[in-house]
Protein backbone atom coordinates (compact mmCIF):
# COMPACT_ATOMS: atom_id res chain seq x y z
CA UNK A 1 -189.81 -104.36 221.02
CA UNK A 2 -187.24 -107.01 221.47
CA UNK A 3 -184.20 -106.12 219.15
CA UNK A 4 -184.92 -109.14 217.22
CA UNK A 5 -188.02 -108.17 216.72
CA UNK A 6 -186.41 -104.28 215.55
CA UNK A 7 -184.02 -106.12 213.41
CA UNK A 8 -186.68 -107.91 211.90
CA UNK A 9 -189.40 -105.52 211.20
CA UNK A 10 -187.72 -101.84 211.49
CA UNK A 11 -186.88 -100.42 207.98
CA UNK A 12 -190.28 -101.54 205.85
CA UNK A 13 -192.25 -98.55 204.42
CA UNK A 14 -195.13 -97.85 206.83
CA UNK A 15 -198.59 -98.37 207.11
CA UNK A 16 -200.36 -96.46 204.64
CA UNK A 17 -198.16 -94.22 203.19
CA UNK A 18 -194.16 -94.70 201.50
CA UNK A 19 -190.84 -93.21 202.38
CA UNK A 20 -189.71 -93.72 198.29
CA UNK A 21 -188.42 -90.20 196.94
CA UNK A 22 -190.24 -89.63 193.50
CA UNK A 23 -188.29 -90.49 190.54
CA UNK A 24 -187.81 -90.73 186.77
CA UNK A 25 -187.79 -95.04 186.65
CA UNK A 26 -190.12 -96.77 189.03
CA UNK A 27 -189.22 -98.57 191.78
CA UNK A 28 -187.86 -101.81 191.83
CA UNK A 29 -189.98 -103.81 194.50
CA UNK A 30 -188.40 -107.53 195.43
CA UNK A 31 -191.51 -108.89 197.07
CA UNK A 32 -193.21 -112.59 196.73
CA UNK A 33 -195.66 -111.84 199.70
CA UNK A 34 -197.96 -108.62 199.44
CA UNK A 35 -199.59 -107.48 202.99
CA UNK A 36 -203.38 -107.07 202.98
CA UNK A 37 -204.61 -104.10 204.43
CA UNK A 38 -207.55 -106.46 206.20
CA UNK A 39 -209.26 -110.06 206.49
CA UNK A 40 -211.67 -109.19 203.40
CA UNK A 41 -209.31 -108.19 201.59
CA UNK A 42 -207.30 -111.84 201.62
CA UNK A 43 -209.78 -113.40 199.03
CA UNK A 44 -210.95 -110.32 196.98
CA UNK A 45 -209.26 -110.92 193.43
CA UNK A 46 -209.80 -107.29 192.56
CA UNK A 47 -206.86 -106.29 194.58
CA UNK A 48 -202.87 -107.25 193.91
CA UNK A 49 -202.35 -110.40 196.65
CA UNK A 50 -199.38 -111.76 195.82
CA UNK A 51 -196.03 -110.98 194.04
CA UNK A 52 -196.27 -113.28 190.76
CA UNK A 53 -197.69 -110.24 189.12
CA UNK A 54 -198.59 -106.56 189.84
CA UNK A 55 -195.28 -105.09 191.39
CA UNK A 56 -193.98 -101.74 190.16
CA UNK A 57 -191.61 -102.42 187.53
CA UNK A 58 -193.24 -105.07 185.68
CA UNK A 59 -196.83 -103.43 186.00
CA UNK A 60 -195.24 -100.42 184.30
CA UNK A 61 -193.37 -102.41 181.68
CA UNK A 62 -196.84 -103.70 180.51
CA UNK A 63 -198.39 -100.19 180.86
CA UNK A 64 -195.77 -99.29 178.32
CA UNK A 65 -195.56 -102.25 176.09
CA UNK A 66 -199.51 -101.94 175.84
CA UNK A 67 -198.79 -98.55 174.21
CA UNK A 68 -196.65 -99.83 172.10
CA UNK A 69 -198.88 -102.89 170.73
CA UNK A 70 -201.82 -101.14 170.78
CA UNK A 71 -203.22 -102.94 173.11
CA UNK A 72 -205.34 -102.79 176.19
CA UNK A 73 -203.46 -106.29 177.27
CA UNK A 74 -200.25 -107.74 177.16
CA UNK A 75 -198.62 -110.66 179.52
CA UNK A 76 -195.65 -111.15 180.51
CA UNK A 77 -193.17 -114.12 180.41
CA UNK A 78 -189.60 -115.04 181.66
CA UNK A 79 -188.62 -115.93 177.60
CA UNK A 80 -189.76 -115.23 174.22
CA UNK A 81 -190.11 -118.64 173.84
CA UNK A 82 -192.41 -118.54 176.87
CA UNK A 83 -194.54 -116.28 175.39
CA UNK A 84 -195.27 -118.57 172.06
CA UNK A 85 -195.39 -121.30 173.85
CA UNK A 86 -197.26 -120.24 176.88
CA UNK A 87 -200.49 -118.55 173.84
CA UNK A 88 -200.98 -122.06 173.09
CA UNK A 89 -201.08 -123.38 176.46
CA UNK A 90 -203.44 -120.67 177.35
CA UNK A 91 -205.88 -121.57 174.22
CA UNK A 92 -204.93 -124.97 172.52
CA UNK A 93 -206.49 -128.19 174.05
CA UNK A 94 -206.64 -132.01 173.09
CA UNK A 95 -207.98 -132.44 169.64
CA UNK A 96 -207.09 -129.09 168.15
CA UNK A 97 -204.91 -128.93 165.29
CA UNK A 98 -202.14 -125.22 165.09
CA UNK A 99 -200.81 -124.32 161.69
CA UNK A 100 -197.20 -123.39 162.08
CA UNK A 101 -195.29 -121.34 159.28
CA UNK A 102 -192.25 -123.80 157.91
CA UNK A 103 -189.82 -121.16 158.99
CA UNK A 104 -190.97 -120.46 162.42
CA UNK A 105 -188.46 -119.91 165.39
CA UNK A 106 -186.70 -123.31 165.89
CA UNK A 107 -187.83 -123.49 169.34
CA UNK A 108 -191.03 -123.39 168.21
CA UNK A 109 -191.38 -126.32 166.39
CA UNK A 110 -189.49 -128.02 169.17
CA UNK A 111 -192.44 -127.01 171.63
CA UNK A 112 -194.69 -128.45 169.14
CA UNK A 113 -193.37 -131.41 168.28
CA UNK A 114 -192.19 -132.42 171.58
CA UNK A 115 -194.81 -131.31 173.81
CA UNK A 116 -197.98 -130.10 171.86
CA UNK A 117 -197.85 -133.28 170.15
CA UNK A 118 -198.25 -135.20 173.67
CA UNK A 119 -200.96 -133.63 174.94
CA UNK A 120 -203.03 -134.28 171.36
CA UNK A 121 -202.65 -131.27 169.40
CA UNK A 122 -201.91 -131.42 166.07
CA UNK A 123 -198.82 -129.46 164.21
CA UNK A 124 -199.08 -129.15 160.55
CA UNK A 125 -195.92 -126.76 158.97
CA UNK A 126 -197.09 -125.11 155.77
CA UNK A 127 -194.64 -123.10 153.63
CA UNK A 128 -194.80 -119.49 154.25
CA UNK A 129 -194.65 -118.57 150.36
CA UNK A 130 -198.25 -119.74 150.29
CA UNK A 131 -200.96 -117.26 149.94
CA UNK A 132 -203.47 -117.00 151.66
CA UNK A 133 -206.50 -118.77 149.86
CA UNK A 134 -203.61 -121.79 149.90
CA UNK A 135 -203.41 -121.47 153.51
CA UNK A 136 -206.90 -121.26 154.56
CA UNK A 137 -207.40 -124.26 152.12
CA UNK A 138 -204.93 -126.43 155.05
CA UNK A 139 -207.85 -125.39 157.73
CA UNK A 140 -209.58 -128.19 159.03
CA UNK A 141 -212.62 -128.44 161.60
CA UNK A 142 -210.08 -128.43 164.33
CA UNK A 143 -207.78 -126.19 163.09
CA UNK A 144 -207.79 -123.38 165.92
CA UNK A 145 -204.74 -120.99 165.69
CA UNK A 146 -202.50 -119.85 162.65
CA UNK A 147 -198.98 -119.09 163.52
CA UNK A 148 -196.72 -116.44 161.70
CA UNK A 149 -193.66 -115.20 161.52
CA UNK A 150 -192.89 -112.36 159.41
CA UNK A 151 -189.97 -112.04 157.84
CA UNK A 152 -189.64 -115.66 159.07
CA UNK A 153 -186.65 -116.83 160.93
CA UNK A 154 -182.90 -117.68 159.01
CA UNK A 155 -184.56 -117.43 155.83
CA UNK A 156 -186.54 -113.79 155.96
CA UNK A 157 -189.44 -114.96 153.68
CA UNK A 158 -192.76 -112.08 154.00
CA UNK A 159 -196.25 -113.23 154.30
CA UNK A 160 -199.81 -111.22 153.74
CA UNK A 161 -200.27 -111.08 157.22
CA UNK A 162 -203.72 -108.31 156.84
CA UNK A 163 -204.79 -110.98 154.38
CA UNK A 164 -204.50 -114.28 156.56
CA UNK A 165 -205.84 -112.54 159.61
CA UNK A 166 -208.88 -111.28 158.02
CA UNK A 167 -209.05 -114.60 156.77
CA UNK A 168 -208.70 -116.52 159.66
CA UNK A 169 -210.89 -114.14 161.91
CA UNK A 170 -213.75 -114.63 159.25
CA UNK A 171 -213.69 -118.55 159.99
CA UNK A 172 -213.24 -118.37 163.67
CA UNK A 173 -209.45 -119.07 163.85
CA UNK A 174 -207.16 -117.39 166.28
CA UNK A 175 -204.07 -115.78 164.63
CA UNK A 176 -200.24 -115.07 166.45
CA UNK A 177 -197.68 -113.72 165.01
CA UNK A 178 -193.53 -113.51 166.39
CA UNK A 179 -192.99 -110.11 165.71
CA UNK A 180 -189.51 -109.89 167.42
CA UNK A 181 -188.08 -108.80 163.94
CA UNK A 182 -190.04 -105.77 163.97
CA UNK A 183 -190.01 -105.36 167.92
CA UNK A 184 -193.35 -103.74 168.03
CA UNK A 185 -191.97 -100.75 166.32
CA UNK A 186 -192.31 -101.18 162.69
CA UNK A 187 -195.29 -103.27 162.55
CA UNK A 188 -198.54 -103.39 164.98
CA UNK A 189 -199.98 -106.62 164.43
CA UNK A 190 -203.20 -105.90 165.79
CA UNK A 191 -203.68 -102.61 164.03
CA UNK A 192 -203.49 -105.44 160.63
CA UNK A 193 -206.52 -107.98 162.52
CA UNK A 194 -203.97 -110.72 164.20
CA UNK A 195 -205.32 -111.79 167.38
CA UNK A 196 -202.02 -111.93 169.31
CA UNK A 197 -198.55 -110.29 169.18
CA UNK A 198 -195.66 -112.36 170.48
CA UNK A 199 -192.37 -111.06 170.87
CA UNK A 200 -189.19 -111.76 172.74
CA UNK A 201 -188.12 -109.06 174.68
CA UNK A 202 -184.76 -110.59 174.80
CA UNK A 203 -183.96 -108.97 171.76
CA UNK A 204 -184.72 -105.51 170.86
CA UNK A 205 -186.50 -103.89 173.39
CA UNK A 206 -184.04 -104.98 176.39
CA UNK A 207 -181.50 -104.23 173.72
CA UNK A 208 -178.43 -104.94 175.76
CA UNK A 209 -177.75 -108.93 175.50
CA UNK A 210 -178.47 -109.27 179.26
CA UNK A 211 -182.12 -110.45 179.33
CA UNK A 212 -184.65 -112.64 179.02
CA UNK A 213 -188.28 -111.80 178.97
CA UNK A 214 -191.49 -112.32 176.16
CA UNK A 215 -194.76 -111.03 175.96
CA UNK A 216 -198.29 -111.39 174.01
CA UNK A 217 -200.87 -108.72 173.54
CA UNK A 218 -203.86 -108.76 172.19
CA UNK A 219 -206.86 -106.47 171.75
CA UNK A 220 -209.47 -109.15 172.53
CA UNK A 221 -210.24 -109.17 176.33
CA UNK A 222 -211.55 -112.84 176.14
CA UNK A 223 -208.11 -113.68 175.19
CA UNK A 224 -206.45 -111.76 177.73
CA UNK A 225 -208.14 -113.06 180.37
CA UNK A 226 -207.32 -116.89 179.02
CA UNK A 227 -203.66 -115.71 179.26
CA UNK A 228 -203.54 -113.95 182.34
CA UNK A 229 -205.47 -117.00 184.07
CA UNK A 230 -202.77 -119.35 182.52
CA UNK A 231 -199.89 -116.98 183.61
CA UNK A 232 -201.28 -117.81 187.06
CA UNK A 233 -202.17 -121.58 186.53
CA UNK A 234 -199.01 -122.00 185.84
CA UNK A 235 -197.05 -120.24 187.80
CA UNK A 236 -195.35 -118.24 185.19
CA UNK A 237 -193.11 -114.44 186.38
CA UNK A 238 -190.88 -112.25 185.71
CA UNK A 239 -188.64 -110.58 188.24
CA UNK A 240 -188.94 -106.96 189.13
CA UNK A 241 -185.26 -106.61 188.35
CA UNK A 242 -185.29 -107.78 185.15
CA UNK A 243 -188.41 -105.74 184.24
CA UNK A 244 -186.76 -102.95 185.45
CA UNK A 245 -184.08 -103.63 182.74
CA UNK A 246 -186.74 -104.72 180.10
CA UNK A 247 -188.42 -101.41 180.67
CA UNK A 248 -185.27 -99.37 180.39
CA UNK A 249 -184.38 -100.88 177.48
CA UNK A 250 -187.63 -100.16 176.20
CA UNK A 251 -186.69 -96.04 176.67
CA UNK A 252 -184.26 -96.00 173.52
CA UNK A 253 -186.05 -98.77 171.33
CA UNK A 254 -187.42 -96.03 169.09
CA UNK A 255 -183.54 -94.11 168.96
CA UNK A 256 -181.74 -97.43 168.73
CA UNK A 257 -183.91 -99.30 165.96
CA UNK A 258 -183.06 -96.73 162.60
CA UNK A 259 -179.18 -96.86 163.45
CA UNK A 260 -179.79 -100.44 163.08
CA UNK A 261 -181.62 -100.20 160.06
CA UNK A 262 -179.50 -98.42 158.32
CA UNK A 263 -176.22 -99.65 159.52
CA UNK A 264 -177.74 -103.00 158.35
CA UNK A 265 -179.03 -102.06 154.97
CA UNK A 266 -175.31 -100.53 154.46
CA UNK A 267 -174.08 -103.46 154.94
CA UNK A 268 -176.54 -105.61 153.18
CA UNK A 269 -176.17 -103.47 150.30
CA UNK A 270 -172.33 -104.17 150.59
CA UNK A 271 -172.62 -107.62 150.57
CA UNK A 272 -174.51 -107.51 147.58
CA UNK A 273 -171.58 -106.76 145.53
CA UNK A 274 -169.52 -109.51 146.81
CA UNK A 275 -168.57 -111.82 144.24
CA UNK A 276 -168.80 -114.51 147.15
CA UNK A 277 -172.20 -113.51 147.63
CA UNK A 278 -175.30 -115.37 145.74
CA UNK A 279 -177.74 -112.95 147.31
CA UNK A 280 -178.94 -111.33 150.47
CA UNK A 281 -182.39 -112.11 152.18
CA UNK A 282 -183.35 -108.80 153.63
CA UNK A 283 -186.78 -107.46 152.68
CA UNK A 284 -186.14 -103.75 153.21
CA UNK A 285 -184.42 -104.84 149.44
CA UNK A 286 -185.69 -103.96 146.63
CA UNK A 287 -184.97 -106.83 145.08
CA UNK A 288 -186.35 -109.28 147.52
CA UNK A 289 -189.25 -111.18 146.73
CA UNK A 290 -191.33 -109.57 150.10
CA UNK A 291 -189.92 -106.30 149.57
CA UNK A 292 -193.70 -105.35 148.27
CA UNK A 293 -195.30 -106.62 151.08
CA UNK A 294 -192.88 -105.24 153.48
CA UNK A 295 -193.02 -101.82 152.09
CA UNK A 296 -196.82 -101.92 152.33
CA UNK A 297 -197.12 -102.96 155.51
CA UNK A 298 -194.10 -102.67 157.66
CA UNK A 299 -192.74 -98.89 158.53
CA UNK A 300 -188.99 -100.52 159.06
CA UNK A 301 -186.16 -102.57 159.11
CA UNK A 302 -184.16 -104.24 162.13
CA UNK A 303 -180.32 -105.65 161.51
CA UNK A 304 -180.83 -108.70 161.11
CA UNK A 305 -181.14 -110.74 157.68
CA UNK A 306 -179.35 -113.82 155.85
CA UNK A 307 -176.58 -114.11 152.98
CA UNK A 308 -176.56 -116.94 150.85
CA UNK A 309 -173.00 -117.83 149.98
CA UNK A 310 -171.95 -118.61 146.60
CA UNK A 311 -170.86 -122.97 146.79
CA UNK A 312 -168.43 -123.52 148.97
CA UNK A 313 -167.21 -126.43 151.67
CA UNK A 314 -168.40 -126.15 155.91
CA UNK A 315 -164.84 -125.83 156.11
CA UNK A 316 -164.45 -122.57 153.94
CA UNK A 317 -167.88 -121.19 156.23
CA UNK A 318 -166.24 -122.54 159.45
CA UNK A 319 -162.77 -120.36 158.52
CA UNK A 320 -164.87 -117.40 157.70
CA UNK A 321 -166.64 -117.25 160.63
CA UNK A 322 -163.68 -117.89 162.55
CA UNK A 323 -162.11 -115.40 161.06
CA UNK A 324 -164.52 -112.43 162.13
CA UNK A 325 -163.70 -110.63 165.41
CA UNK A 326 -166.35 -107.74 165.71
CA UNK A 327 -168.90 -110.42 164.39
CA UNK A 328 -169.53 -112.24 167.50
CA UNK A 329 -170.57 -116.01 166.76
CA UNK A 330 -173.76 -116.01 169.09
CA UNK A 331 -177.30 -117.34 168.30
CA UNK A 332 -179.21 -114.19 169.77
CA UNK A 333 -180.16 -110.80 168.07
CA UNK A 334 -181.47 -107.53 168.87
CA UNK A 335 -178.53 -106.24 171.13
CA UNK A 336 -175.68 -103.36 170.44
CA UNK A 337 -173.51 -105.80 169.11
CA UNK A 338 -173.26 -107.96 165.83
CA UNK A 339 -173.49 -111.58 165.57
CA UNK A 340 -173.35 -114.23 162.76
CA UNK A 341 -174.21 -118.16 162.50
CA UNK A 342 -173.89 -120.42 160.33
CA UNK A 343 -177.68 -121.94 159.22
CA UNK A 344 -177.52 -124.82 157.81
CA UNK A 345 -177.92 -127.45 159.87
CA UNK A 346 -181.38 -125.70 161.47
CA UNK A 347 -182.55 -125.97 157.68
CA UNK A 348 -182.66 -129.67 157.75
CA UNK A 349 -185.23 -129.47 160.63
CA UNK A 350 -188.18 -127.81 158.07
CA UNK A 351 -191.06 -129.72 156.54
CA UNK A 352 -190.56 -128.12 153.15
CA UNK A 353 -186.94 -128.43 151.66
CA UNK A 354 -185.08 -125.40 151.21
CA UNK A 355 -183.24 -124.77 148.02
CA UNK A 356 -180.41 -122.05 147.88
CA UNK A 357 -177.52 -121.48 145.86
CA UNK A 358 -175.25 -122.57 148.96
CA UNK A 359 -174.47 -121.99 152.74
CA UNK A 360 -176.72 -119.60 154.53
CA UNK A 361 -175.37 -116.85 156.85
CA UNK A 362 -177.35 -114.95 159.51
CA UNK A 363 -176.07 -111.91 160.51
CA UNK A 364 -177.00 -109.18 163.02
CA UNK A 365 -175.68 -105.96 162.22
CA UNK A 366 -174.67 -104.00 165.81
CA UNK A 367 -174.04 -100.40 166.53
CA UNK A 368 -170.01 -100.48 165.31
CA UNK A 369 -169.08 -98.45 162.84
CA UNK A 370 -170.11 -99.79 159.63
CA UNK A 371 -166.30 -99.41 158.26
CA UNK A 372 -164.86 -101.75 160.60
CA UNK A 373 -167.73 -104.01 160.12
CA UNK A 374 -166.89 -104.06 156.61
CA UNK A 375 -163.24 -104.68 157.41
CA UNK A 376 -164.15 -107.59 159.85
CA UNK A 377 -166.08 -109.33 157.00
CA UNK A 378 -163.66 -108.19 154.39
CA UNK A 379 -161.18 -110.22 156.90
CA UNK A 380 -163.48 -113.14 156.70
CA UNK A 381 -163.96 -113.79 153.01
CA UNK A 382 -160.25 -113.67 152.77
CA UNK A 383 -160.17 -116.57 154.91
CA UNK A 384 -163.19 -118.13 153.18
CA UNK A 385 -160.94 -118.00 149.80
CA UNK A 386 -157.87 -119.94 151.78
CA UNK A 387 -160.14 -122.33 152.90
């Protein structure tokens, strides 16, 4: 062969067989094009025939996220936000009406109001302290899909999620759920009758604040077939790299999630005292209106929760949050580091008002030592009392 030809070709695994070593993490294959052993093989849908989907890392990141849903199926996506948003692509059409939760992930309701909205399905928001007679009472002839979000997002309210499920599924209504907060760990949506578990890897499972990826399982192959023919109708994929880190990630979710329980209840439990403090919205709490239902149903607690500051001016929040140095000021979660926000002005986006004693905090509570956390926000509240 011409050594163009050498340059070009020499160096591929060959024909039939692979010169990979064995080891411990799969191999990271960059490929769009996959070769077909034969012509009759080119249009046989049985086999892998193209890169989208199928390569080594990301076929073993959903062998092991299936374990951990419970699940036979689960679909991938480049963003947790993909993932919600790509379920109702997959299942919503013109004329259908969704039932959002009031404090679902702001994105969410962007999706929804933005672009389900234009293609002629209906949003209604309904406020996640209802039960679930209430909510089933919202269902319409259209209504096809229930979304919830347990604890929900900024404001950590709990909802009977066995209830509404078996609710739903006895009037033919789908049911998702983002269960980021409990990153597949410390509650298994499907085990409790919801027909599809969302989550953004982004957060807990990668672990490391240097990802993006979502996914959705579900236990009903119907369904998974409507999402893995919309992964492809749409052209949807993750790369092998970044599966590669998802699935790493995914190695110490089950050491890294009780150090952030408990570092987080620590501090919850701190804040608490605080005579700045009004209360803290954490559910692992005994004293917080879902603690019940959590306890019942959920096996677990992440870092993240909210703290609802005693009155005070933007400025006085704005000098506390300044203030903080371990306390990153970053709108993501579920990596080794803490964060806080400010959450007020995503409030003012619900359907149903909000009504708390004054600003509200998020915070994400990292892998530091819980002392020097404590000293960082220590450091803040004496800033907060300047202000």
């Amino acid at each position: 062969m011409d050594e163009e030809t050498r340059l070009v070709r020499k160096g591929a695994p060959p024909k039939g067989g692979s010169v990979l070593a064995r080891t411990v993490n799969p191999p990271v294959q960059r490929g769009s094009t996959v070769l077909m052993p034969n012509a009759a093989s080119l249009y046989d849908d049985s086999q892998l025939t193209y890169g989208i989907t199928g390569l080594s890392s990301p076929a073993n990141l959903q062998l092991a996220l299936a374990e951990l849903e419970g699940s036979p199926d689960v679909t991938l996506y480049p963003s947790g936000l993909a993932a919600i948003t790509g379920v109702m692509l997959a299942l919503l059409k013109a004329g259908d009406e969704i039932l959002v939760v009031d404090s679902a992930y702001k994105p969410t309701r962007r999706f929804c109001d933005r672009v389900l909205a234009r293609f002629g399905v209906k949003t209604t928001y309904y406020d996640p302290a209802l039960s679930p007679e209430a909510l089933m009472a919202l269902c319409t002839p259209a209504t096809r899909m229930i979304l919830l979000e347990a604890p929900g997002s900024l404001t950590f309210e709990m909802q009977d999620i066995p209830a509404i499920a078996a609710a739903a599924n006895a009037r033919g209504v789908l049911t998702m759920i983002d269960n980021t907060w409990a990153a597949g760990f410390y509650f298994k949506p499907l085990a409790h009758g919801v027909t599809i578990s969302v989550q953004a890897l982004t957060k807990y499972v990668g672990g490391h604040s240097d990802v993006f990826m979502g996914s959705a399982a579900t236990a009903d192959n119907v369904i998974g077939n409507q999402l893995g023919d919309a992964m492809w109708d749409i052209g949807w994929s993750v790369s092998p790299d970044d599966a590669y880190t998802v699935l790493r990630g995914l190695r110490t979710l089950a050491t890294r999630l009780p150090v952030h329980q408990a570092k987080g209840l620590e501090i919850a439990r701190w804040l608490q005292g605080r005579p700045e403090v009004a209360r803290v919205l954490h559910p692992a709490l005994e004293t917080d209106p879902g603690h019940a239902l959590w306890k019942r149903d959920f096996t677990g607690a992440c870092g993240l929760f909210g703290v609802v500051l005693k009155p005070c001016s933007q400025k006085a929040v704005h000098a506390f949050l300044d203030a903080l140095d371990l306390f990153g000021l970053g709108f993501s979660w579920g990596g080794y580091e803490s964060l806080a926000i400010h959450c007020d002005p995503q409030l003012k986006n619900r359907a149903i008002p909000v009504n708390l004693e004054g600003p509200l905090l998020r915070l994400h509570v990292g892998l530091e030592s819980t002392a020097d956390l404590i000293a960082d926000l220590e450091r803040g509240f004496a800033a907060l009392a300047r202000a």
